[in-house]
Protein backbone atom coordinates (compact mmCIF):
# COMPACT_ATOMS: atom_id res chain seq x y z
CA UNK A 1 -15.67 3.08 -3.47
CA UNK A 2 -13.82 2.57 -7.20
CA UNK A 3 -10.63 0.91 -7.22
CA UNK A 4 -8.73 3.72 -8.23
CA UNK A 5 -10.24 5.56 -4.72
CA UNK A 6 -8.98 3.07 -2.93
CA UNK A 7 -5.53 3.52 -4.24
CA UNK A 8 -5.91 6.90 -3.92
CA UNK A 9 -7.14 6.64 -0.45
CA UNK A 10 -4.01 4.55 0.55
CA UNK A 11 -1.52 7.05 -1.23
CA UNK A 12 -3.11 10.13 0.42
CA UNK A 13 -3.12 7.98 3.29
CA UNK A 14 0.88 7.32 3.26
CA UNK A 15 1.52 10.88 2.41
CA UNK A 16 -1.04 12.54 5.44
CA UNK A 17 0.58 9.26 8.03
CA UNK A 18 -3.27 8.10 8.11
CA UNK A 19 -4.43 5.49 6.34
CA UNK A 20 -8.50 5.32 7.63
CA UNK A 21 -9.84 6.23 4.48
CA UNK A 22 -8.96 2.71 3.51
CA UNK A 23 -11.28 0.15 3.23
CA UNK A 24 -9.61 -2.71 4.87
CA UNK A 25 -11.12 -6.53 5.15
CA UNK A 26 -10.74 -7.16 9.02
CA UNK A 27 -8.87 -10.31 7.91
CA UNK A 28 -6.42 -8.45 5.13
CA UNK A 29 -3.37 -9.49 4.25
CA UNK A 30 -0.23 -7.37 3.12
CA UNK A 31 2.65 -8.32 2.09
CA UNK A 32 5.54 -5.85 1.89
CA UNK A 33 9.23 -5.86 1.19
CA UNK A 34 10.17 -3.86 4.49
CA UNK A 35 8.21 -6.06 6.77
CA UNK A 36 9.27 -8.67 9.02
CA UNK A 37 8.67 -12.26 6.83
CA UNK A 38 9.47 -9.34 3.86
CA UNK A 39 7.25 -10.21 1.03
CA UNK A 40 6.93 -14.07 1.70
CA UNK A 41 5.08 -13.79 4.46
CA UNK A 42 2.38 -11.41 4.50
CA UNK A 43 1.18 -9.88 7.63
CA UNK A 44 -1.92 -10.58 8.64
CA UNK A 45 -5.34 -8.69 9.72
CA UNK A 46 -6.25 -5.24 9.80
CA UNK A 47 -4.73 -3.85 13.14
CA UNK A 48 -1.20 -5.48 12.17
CA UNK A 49 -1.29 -3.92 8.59
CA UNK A 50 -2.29 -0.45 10.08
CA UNK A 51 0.30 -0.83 12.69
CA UNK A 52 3.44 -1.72 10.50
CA UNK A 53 2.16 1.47 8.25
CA UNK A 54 2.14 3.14 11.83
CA UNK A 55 5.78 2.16 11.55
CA UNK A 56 7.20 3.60 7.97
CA UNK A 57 4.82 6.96 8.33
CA UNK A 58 7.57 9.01 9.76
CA UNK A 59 9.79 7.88 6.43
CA UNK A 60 7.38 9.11 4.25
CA UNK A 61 7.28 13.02 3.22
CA UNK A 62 4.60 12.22 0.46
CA UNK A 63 3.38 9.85 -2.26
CA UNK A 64 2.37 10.89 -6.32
CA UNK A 65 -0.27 8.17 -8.27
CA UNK A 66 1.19 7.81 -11.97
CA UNK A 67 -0.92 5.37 -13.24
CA UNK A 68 -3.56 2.81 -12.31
CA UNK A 69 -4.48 -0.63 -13.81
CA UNK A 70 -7.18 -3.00 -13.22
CA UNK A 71 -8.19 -6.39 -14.20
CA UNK A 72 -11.22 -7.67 -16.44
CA UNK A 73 -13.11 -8.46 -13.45
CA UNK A 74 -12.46 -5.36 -11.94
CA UNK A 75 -11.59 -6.81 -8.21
CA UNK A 76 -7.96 -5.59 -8.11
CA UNK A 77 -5.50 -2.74 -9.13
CA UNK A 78 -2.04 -2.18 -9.67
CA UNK A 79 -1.24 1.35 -8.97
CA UNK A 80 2.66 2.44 -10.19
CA UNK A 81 3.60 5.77 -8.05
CA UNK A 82 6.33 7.33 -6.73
CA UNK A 83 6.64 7.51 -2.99
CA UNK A 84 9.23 10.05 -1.52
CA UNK A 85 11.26 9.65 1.36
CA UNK A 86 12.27 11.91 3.89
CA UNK A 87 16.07 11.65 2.98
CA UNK A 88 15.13 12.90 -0.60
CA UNK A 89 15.12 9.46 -2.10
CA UNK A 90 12.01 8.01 -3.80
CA UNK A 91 10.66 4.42 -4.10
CA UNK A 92 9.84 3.30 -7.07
CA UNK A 93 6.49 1.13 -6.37
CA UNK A 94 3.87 -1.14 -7.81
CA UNK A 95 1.25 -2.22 -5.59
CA UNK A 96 -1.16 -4.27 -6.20
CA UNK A 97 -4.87 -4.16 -3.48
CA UNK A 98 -7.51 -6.95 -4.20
CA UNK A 99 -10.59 -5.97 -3.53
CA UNK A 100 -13.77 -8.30 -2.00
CA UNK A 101 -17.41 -8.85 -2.72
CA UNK A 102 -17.77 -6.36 0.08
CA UNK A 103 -15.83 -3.26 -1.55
CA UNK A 104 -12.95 -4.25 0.92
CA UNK A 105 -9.03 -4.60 0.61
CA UNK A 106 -8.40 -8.43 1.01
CA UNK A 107 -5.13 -8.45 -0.15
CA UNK A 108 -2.30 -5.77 -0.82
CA UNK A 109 1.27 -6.90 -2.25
CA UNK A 110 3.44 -3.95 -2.15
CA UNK A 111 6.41 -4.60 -4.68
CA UNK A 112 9.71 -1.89 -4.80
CA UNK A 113 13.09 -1.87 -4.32
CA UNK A 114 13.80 -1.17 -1.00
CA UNK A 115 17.64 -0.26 -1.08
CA UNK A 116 16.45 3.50 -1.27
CA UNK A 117 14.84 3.29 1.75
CA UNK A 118 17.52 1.40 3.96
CA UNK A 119 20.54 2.52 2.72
């Protein structure tokens, strides 16, 4: 799978509330502004990503890709889309999914401003 299918798979995945198109490492790690250590301390393994995700779904009325970037060694992406909330609002977001020797999501740092989405 290409880097920009995995992003693609995760932002089909928040818009649909399923996100097992994703090629997650077992052991990934996400950190995430909304979680519960917010972004500085990432939450670890597969089943706990999936589940916090299992947690925001219902938020989430659908999710647009604008534009994807990947490093020279082609083992991560930054993805910049638009993700729209439920109440009309939209976060503005840059995530960023490294990728293992395997083809597998290691690590995903999910970086936006979360105001829209609490207040």
């Amino acid at each position: 799978m290409t880097l920009n299918a995995i992003a693609d798979a995760y932002f089909a995945g928040l818009s649909s509330g399923d996100l097992s198109a994703v090629p997650y490492d077992e052991n990934v790690q996400l950190r995430a502004p909304l979680s519960a250590g917010g972004s500085e301390v990432p939450i670890s393994g597969k089943a706990a990503v999936l589940e916090f995700f299992s947690g925001v779904f219902a938020a989430i009325r659908a999710a647009d890709v604008l534009e994807y970037f990947t490093n020279e060694a082609e083992n991560a992406i930054c993805v910049r889309a638009d993700v729209h909330l439920v109440t009309g609002k939209t976060l503005r977001v840059a995530d960023i999914f490294r990728v293992n020797a395997e083809g597998l999501v290691s690590e995903q740092e999910n970086h936006y401003d979360p105001r829209p989405a609490i207040g």
